[in-house]
PDB file of N, CA and C in Angstrom:
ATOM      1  N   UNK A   1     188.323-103.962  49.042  1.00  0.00           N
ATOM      2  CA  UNK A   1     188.108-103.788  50.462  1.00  0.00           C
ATOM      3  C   UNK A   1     187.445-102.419  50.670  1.00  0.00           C
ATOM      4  N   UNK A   2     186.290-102.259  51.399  1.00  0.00           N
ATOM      5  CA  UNK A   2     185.936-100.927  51.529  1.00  0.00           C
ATOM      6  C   UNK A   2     186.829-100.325  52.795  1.00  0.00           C
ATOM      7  N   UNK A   3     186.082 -98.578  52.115  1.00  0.00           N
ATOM      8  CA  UNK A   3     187.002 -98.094  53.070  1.00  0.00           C
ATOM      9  C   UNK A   3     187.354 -97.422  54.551  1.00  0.00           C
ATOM     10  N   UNK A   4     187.950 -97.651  55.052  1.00  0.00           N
ATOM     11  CA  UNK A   4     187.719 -97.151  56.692  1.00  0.00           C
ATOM     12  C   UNK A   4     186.633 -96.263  56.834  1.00  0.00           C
ATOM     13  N   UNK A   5     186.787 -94.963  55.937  1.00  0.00           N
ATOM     14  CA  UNK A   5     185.845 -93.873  56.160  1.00  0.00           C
ATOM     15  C   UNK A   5     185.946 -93.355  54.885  1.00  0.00           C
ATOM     16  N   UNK A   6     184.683 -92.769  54.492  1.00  0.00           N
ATOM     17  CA  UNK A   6     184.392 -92.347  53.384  1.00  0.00           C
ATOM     18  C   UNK A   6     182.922 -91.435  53.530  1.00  0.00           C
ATOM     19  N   UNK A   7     183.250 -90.021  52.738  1.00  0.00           N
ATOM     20  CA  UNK A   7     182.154 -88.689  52.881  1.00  0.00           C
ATOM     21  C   UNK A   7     182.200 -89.122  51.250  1.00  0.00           C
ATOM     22  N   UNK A   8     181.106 -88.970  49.945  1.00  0.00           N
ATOM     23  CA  UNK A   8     180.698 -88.439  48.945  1.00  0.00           C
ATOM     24  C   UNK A   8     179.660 -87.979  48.490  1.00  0.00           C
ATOM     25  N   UNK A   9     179.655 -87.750  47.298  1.00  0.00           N
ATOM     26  CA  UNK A   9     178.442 -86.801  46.664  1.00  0.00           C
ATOM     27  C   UNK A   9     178.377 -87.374  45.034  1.00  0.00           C
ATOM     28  N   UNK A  10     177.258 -87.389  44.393  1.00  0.00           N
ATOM     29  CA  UNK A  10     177.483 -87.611  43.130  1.00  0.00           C
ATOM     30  C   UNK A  10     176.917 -86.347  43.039  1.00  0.00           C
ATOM     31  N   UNK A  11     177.458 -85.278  41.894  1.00  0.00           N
ATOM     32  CA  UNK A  11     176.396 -83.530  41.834  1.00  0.00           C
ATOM     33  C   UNK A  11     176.554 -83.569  40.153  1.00  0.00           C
ATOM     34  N   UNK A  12     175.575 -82.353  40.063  1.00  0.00           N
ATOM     35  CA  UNK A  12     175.913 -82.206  38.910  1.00  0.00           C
ATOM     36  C   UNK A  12     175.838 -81.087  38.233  1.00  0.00           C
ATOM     37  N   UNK A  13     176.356 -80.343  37.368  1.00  0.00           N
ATOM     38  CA  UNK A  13     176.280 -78.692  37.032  1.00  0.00           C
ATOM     39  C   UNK A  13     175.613 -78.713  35.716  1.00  0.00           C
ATOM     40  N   UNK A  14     174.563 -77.762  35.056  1.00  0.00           N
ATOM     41  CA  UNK A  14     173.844 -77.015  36.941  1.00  0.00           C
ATOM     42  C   UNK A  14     173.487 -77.798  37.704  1.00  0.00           C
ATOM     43  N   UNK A  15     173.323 -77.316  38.916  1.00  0.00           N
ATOM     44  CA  UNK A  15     172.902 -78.166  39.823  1.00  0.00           C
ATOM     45  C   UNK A  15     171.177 -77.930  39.570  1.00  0.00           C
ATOM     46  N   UNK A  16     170.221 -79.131  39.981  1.00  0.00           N
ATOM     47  CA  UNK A  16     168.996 -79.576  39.939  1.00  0.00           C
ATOM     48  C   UNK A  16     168.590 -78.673  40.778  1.00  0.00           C
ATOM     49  N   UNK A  17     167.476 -77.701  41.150  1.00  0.00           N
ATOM     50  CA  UNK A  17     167.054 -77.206  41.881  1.00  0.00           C
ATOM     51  C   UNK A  17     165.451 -77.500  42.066  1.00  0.00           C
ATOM     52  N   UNK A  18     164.829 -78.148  40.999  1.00  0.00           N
ATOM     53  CA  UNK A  18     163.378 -79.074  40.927  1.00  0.00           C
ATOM     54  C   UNK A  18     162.829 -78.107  41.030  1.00  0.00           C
ATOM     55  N   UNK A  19     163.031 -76.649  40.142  1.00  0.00           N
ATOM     56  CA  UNK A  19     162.395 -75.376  40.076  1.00  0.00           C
ATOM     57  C   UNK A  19     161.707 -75.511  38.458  1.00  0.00           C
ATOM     58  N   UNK A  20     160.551 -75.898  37.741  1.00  0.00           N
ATOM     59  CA  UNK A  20     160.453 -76.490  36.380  1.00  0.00           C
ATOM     60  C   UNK A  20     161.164 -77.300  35.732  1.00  0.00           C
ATOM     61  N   UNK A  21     161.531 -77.354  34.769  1.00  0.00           N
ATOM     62  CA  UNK A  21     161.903 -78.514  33.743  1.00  0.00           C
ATOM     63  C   UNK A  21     163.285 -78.500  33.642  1.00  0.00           C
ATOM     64  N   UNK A  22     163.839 -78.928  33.873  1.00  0.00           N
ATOM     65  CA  UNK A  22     165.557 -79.110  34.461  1.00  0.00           C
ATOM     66  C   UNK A  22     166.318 -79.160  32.724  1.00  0.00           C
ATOM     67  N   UNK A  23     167.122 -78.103  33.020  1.00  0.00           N
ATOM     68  CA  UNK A  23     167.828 -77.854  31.522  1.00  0.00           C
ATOM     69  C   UNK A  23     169.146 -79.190  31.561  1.00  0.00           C
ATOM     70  N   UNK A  24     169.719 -79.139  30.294  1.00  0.00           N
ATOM     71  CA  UNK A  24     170.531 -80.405  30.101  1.00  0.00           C
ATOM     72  C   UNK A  24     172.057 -80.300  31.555  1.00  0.00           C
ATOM     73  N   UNK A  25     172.566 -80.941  31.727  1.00  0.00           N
ATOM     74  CA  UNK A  25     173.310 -81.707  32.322  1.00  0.00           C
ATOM     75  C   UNK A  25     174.451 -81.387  31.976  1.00  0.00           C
ATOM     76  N   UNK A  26     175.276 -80.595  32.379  1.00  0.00           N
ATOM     77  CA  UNK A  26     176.775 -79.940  31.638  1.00  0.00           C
ATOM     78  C   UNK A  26     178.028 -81.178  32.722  1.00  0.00           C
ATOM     79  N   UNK A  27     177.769 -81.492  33.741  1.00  0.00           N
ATOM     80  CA  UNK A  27     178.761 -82.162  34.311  1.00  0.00           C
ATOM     81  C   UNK A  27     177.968 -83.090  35.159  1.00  0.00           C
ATOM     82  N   UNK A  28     178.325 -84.518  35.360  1.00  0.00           N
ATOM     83  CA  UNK A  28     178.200 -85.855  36.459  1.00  0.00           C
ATOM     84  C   UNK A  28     179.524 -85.994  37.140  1.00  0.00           C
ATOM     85  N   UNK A  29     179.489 -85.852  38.147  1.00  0.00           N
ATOM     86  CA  UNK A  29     180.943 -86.423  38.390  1.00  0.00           C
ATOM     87  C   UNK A  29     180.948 -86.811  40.308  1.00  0.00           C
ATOM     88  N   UNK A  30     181.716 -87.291  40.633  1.00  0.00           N
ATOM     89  CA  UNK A  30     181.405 -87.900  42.167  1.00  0.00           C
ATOM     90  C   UNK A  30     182.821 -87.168  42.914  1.00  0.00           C
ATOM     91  N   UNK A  31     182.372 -86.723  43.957  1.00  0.00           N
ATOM     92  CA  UNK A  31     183.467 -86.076  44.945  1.00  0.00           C
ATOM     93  C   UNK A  31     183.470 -87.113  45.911  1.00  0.00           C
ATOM     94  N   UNK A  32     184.448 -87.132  46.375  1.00  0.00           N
ATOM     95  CA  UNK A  32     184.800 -88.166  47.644  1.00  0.00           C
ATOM     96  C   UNK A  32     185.863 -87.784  48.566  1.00  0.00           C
ATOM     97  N   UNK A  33     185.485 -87.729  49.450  1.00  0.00           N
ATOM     98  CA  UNK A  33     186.946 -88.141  50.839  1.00  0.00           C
ATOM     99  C   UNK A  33     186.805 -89.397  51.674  1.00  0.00           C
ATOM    100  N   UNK A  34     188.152 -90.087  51.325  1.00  0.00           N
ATOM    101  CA  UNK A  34     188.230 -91.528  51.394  1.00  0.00           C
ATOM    102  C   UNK A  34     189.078 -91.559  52.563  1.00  0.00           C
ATOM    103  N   UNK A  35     189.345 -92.752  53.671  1.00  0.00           N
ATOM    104  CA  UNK A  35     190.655 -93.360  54.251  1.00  0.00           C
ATOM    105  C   UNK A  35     190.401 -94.809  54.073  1.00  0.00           C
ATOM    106  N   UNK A  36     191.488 -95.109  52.818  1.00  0.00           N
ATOM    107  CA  UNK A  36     191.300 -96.686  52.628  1.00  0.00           C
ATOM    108  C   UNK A  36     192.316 -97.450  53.483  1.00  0.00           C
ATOM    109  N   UNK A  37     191.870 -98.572  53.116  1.00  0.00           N
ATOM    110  CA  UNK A  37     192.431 -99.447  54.433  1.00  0.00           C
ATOM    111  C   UNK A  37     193.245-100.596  53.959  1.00  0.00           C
ATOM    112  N   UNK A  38     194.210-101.437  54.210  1.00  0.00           N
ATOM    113  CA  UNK A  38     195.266-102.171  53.866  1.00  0.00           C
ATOM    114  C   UNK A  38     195.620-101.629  52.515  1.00  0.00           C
ATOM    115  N   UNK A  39     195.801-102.916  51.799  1.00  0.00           N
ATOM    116  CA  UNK A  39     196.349-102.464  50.354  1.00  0.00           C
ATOM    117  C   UNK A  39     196.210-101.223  49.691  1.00  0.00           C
ATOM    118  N   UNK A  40     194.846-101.186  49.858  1.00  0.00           N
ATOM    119  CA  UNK A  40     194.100 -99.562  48.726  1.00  0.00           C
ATOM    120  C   UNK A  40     195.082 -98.117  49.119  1.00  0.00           C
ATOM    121  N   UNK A  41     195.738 -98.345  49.697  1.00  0.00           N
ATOM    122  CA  UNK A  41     196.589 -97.130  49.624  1.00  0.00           C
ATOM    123  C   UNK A  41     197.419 -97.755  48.949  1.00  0.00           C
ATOM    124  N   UNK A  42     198.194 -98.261  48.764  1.00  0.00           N
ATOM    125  CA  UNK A  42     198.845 -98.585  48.185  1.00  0.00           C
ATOM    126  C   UNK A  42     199.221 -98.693  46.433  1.00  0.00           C
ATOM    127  N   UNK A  43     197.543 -99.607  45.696  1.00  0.00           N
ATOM    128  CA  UNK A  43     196.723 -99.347  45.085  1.00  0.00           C
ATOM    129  C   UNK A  43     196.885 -98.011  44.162  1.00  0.00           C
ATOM    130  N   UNK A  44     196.052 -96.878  45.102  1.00  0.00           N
ATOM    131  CA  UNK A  44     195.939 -95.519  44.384  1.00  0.00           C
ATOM    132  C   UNK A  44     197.899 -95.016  44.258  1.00  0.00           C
ATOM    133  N   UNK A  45     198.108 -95.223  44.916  1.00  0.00           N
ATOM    134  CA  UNK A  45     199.664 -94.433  45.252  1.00  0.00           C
ATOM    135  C   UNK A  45     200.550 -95.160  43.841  1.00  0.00           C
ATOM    136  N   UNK A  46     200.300 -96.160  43.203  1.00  0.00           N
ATOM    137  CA  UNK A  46     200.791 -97.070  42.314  1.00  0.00           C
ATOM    138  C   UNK A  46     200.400 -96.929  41.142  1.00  0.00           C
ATOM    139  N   UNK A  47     199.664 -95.552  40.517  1.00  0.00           N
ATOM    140  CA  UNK A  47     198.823 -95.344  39.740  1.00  0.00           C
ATOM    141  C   UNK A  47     199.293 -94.208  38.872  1.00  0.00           C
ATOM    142  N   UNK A  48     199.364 -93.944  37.834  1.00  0.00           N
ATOM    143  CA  UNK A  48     200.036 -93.130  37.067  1.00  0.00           C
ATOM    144  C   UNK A  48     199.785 -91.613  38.081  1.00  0.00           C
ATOM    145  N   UNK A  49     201.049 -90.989  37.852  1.00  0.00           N
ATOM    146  CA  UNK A  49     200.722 -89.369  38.261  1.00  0.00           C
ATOM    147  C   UNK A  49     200.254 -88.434  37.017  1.00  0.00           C
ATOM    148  N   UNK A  50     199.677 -87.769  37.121  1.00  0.00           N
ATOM    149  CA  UNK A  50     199.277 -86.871  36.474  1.00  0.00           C
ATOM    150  C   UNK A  50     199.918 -85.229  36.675  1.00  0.00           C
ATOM    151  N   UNK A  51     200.578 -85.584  35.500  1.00  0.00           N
ATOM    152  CA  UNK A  51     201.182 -83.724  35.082  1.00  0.00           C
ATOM    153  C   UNK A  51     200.509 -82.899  35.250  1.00  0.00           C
ATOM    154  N   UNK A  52     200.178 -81.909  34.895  1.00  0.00           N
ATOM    155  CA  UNK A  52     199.846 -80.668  34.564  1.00  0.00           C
ATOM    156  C   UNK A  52     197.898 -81.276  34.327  1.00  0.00           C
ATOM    157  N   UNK A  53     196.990 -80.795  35.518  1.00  0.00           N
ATOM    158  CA  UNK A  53     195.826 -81.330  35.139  1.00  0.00           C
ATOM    159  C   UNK A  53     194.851 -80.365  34.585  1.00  0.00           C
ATOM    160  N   UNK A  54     193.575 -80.184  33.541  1.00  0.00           N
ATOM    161  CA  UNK A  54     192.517 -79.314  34.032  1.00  0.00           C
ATOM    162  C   UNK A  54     192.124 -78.833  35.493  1.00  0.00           C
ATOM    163  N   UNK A  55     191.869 -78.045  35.782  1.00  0.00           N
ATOM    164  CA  UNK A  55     190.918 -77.216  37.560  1.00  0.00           C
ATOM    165  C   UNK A  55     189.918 -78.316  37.612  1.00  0.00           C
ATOM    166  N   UNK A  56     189.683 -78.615  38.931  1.00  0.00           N
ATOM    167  CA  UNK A  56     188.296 -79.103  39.219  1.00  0.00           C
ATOM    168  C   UNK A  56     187.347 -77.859  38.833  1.00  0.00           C
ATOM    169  N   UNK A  57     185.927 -78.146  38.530  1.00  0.00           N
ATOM    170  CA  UNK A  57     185.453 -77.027  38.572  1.00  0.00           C
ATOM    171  C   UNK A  57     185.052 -76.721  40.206  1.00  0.00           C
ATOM    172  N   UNK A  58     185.527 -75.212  40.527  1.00  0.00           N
ATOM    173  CA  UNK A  58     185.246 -74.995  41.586  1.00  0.00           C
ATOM    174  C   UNK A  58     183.698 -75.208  42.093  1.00  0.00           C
ATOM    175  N   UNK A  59     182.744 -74.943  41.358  1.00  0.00           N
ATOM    176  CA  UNK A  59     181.577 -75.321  42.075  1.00  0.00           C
ATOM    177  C   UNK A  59     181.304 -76.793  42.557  1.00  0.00           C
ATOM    178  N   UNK A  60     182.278 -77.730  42.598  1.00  0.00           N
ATOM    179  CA  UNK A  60     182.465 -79.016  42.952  1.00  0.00           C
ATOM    180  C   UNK A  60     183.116 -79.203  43.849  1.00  0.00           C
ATOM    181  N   UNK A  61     184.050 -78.087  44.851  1.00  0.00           N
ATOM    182  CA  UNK A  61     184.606 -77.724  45.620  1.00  0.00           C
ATOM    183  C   UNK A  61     183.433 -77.478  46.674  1.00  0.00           C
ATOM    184  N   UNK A  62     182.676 -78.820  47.303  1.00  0.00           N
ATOM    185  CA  UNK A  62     181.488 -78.859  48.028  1.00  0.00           C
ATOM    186  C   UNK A  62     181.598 -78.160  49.798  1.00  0.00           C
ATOM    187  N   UNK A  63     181.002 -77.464  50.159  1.00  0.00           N
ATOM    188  CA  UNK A  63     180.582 -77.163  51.427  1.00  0.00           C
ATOM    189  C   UNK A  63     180.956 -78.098  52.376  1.00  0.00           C
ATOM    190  N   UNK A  64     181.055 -79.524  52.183  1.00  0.00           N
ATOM    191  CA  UNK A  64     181.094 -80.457  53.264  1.00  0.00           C
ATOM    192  C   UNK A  64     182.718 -80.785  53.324  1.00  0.00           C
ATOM    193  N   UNK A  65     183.181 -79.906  52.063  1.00  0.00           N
ATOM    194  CA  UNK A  65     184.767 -80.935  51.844  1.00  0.00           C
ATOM    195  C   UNK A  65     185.220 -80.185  53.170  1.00  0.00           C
ATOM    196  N   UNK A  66     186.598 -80.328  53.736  1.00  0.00           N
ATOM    197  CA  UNK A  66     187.042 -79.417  54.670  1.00  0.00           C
ATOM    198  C   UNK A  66     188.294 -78.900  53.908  1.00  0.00           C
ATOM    199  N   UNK A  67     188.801 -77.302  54.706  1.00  0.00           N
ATOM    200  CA  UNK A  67     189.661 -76.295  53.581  1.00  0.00           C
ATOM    201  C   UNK A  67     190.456 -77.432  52.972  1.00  0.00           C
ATOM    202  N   UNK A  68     191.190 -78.184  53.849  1.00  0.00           N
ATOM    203  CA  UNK A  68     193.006 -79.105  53.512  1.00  0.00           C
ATOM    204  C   UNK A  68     191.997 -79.712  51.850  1.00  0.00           C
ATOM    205  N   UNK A  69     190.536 -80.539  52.378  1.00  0.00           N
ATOM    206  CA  UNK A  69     190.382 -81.071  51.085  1.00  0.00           C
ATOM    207  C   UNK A  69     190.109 -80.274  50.063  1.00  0.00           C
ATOM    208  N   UNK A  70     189.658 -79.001  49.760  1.00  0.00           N
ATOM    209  CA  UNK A  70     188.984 -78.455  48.848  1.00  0.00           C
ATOM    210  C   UNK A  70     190.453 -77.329  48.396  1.00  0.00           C
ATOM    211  N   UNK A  71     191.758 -77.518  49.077  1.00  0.00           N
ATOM    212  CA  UNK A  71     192.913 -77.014  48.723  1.00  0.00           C
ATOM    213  C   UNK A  71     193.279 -78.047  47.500  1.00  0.00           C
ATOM    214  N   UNK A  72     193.493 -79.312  48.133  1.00  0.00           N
ATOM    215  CA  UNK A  72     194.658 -80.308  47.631  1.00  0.00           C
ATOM    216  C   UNK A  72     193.584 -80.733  46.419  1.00  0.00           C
ATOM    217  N   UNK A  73     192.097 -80.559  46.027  1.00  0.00           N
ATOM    218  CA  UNK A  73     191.284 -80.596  44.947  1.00  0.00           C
ATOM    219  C   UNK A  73     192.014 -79.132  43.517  1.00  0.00           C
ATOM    220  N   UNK A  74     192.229 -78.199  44.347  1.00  0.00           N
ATOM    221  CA  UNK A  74     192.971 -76.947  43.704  1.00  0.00           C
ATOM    222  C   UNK A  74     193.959 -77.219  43.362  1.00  0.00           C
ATOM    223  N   UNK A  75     194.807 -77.648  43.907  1.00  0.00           N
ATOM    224  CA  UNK A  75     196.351 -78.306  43.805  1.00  0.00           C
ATOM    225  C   UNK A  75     196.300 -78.941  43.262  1.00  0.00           C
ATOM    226  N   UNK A  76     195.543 -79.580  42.609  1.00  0.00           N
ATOM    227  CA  UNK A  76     195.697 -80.760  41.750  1.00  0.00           C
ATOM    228  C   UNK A  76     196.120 -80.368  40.307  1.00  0.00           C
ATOM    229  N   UNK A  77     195.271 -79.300  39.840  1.00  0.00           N
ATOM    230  CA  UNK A  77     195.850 -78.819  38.855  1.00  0.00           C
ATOM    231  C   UNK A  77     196.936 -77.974  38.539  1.00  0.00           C
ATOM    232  N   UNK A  78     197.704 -77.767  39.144  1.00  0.00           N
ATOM    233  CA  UNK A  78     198.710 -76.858  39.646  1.00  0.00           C
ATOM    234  C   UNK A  78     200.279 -77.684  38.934  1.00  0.00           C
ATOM    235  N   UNK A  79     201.192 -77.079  38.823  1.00  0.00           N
ATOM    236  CA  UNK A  79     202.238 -78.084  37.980  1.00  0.00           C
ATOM    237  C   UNK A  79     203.183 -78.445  38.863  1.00  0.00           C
ATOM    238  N   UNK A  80     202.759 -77.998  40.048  1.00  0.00           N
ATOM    239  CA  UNK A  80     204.263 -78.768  41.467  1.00  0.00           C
ATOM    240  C   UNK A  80     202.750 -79.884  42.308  1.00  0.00           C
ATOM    241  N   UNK A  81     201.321 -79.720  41.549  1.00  0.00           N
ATOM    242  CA  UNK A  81     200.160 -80.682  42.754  1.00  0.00           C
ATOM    243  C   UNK A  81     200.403 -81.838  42.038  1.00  0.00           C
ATOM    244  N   UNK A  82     200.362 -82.961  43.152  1.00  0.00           N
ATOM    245  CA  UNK A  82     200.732 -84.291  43.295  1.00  0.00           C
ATOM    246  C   UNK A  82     198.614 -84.652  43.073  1.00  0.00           C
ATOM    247  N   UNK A  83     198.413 -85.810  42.379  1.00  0.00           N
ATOM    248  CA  UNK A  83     197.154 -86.426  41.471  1.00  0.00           C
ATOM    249  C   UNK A  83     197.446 -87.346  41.145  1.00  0.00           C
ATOM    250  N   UNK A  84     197.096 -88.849  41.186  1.00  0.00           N
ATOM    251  CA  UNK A  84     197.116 -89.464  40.309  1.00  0.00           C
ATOM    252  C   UNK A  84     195.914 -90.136  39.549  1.00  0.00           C
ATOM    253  N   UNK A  85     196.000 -90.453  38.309  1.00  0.00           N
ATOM    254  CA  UNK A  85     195.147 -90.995  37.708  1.00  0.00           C
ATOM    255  C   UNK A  85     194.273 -92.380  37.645  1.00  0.00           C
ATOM    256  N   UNK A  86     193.105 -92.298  38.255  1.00  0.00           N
ATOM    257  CA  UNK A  86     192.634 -93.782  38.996  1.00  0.00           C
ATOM    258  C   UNK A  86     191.481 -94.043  37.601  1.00  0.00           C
ATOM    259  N   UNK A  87     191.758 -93.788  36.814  1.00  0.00           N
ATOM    260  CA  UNK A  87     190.780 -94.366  36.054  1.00  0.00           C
ATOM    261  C   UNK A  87     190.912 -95.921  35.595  1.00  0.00           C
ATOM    262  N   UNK A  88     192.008 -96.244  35.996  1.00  0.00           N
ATOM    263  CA  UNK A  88     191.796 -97.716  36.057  1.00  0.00           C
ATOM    264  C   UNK A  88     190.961 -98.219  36.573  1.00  0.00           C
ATOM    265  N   UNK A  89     190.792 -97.777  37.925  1.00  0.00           N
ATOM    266  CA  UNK A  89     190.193 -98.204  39.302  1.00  0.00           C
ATOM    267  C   UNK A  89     188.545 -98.119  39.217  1.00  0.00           C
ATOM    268  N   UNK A  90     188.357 -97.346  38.610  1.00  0.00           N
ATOM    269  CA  UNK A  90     186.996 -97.174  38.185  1.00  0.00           C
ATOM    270  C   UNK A  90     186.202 -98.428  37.504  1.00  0.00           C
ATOM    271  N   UNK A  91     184.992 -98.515  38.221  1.00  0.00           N
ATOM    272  CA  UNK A  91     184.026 -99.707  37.421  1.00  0.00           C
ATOM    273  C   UNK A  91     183.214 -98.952  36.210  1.00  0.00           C
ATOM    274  N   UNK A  92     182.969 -97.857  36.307  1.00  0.00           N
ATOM    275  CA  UNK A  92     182.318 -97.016  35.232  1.00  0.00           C
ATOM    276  C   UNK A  92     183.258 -96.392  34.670  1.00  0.00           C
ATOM    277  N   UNK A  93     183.277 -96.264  33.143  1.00  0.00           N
ATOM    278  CA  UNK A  93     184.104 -95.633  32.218  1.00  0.00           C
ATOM    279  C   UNK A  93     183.845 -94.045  32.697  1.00  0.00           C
ATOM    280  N   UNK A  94     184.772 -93.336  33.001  1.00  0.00           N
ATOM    281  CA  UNK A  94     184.860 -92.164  33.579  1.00  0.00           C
ATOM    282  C   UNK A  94     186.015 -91.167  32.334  1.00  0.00           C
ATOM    283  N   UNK A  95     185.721 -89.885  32.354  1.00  0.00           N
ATOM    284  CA  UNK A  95     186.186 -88.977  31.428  1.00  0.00           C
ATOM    285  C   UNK A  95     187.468 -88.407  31.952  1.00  0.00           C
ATOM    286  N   UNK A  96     187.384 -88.569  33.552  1.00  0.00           N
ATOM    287  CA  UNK A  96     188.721 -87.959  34.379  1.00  0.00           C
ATOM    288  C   UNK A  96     188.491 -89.032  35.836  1.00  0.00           C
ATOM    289  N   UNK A  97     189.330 -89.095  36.493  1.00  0.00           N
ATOM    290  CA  UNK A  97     189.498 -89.701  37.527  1.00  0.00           C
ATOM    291  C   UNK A  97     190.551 -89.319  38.089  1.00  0.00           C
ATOM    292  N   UNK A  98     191.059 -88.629  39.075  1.00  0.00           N
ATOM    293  CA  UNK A  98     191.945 -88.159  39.607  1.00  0.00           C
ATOM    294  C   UNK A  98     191.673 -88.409  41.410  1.00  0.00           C
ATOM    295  N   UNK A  99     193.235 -89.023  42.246  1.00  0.00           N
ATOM    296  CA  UNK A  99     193.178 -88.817  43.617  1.00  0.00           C
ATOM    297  C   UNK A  99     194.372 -87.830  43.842  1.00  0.00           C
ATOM    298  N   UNK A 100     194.027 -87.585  44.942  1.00  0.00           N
ATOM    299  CA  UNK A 100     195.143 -86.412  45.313  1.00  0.00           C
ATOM    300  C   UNK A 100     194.963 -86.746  47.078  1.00  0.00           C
ATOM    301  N   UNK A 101     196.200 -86.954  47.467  1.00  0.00           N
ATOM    302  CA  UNK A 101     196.751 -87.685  48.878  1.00  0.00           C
ATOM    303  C   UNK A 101     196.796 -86.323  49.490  1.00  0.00           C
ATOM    304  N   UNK A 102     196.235 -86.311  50.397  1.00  0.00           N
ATOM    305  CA  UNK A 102     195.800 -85.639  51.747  1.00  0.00           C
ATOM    306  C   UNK A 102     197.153 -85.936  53.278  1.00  0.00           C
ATOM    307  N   UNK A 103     196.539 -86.439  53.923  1.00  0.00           N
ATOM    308  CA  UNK A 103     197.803 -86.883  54.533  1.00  0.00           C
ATOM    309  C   UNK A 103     197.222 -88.392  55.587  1.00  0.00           C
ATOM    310  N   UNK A 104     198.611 -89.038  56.033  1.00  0.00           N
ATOM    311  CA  UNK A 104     198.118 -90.082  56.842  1.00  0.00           C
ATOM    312  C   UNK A 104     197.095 -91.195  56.181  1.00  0.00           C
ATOM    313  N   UNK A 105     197.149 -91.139  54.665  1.00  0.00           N
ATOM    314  CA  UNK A 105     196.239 -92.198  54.246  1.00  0.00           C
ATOM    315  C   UNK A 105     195.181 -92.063  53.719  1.00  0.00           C
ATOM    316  N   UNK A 106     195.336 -90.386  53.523  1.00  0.00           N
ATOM    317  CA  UNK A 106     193.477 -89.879  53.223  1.00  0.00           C
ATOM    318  C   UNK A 106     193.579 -89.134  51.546  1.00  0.00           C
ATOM    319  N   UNK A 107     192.558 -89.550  50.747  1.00  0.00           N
ATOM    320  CA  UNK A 107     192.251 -88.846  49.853  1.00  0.00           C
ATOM    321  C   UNK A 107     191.522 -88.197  49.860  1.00  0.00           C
ATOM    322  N   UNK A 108     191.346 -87.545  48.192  1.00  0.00           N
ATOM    323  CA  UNK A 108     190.534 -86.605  48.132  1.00  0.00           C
ATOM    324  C   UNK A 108     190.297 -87.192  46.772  1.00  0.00           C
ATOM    325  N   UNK A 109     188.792 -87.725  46.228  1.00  0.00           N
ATOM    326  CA  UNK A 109     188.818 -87.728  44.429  1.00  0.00           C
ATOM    327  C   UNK A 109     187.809 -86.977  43.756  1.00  0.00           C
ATOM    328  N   UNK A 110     188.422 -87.003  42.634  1.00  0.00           N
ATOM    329  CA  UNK A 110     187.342 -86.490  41.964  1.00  0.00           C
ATOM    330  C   UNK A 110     187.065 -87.651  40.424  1.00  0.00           C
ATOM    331  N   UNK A 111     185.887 -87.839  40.169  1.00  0.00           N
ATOM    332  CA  UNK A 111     185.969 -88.076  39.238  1.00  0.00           C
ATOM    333  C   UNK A 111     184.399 -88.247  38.501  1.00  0.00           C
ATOM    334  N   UNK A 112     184.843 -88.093  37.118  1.00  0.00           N
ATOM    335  CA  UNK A 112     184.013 -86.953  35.878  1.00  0.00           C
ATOM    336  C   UNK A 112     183.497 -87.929  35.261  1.00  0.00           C
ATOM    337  N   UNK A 113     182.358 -87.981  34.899  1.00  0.00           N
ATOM    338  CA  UNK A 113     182.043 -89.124  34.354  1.00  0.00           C
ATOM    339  C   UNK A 113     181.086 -88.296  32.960  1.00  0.00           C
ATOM    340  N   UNK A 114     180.592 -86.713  32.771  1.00  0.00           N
ATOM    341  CA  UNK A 114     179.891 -86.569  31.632  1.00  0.00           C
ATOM    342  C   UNK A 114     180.615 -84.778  32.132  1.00  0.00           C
ATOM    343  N   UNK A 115     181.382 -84.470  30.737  1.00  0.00           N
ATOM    344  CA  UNK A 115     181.639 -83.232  30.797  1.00  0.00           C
ATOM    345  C   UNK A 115     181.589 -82.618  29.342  1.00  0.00           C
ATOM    346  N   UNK A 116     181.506 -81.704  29.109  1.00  0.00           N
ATOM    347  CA  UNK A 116     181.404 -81.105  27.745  1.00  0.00           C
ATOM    348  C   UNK A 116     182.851 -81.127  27.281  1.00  0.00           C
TER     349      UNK A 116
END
């Protein structure tokens, strides 16, 4: 079911600046703020938690997220931040997949699809 509302980005570090010949590709990964709708909360919430995670990298901590999202992205790696692991959920084999519940139904994900 798609979802009520949804902001993302696919980026990638470095980021592309189409300034000459673009050096290799250190990270792919897709940021998202989601509010899913019937089940899909449910869904992510049913999904392994994740302990103790790697940091997002902060430069993925995008301009558009708002503070609560680009906190609870921080928190994630933190050993009292609540994450769980959606790489199930994923149609593309992904390296990390992590949501982290916002409030009232809303996420925040991240997930890595080419990292060193």
């Amino acid at each position: 079911m798609p979802p009520a509302a949804a902001r993302f980005e696919i980026a990638t570090l470095p980021e592309r600046n189409d300034e000459g010949v673009p050096g290799p590709t250190d990270y792919v990964a897709l940021i998202a703020a989601i509010r899913p709708q019937g089940p899909d909360n449910a869904i992510i919430a049913n999904q392994p938690r994740i302990g103790e995670a790697a940091a997002v990298p902060e430069a993925f901590l995008r301009a558009w997220l708002s503070e609560g999202e680009k906190d609870a992205l921080q928190r994630a790696a933190a050993p009292d931040g609540t994450a769980y692991n959606i790489r199930a959920l994923t149609r593309q084999a992904a390296k990390r997949a992590i949501a982290v519940p916002l409030n009232a139904g809303e996420w925040v994900l991240y997930i890595e699809y080419v990292a060193p």
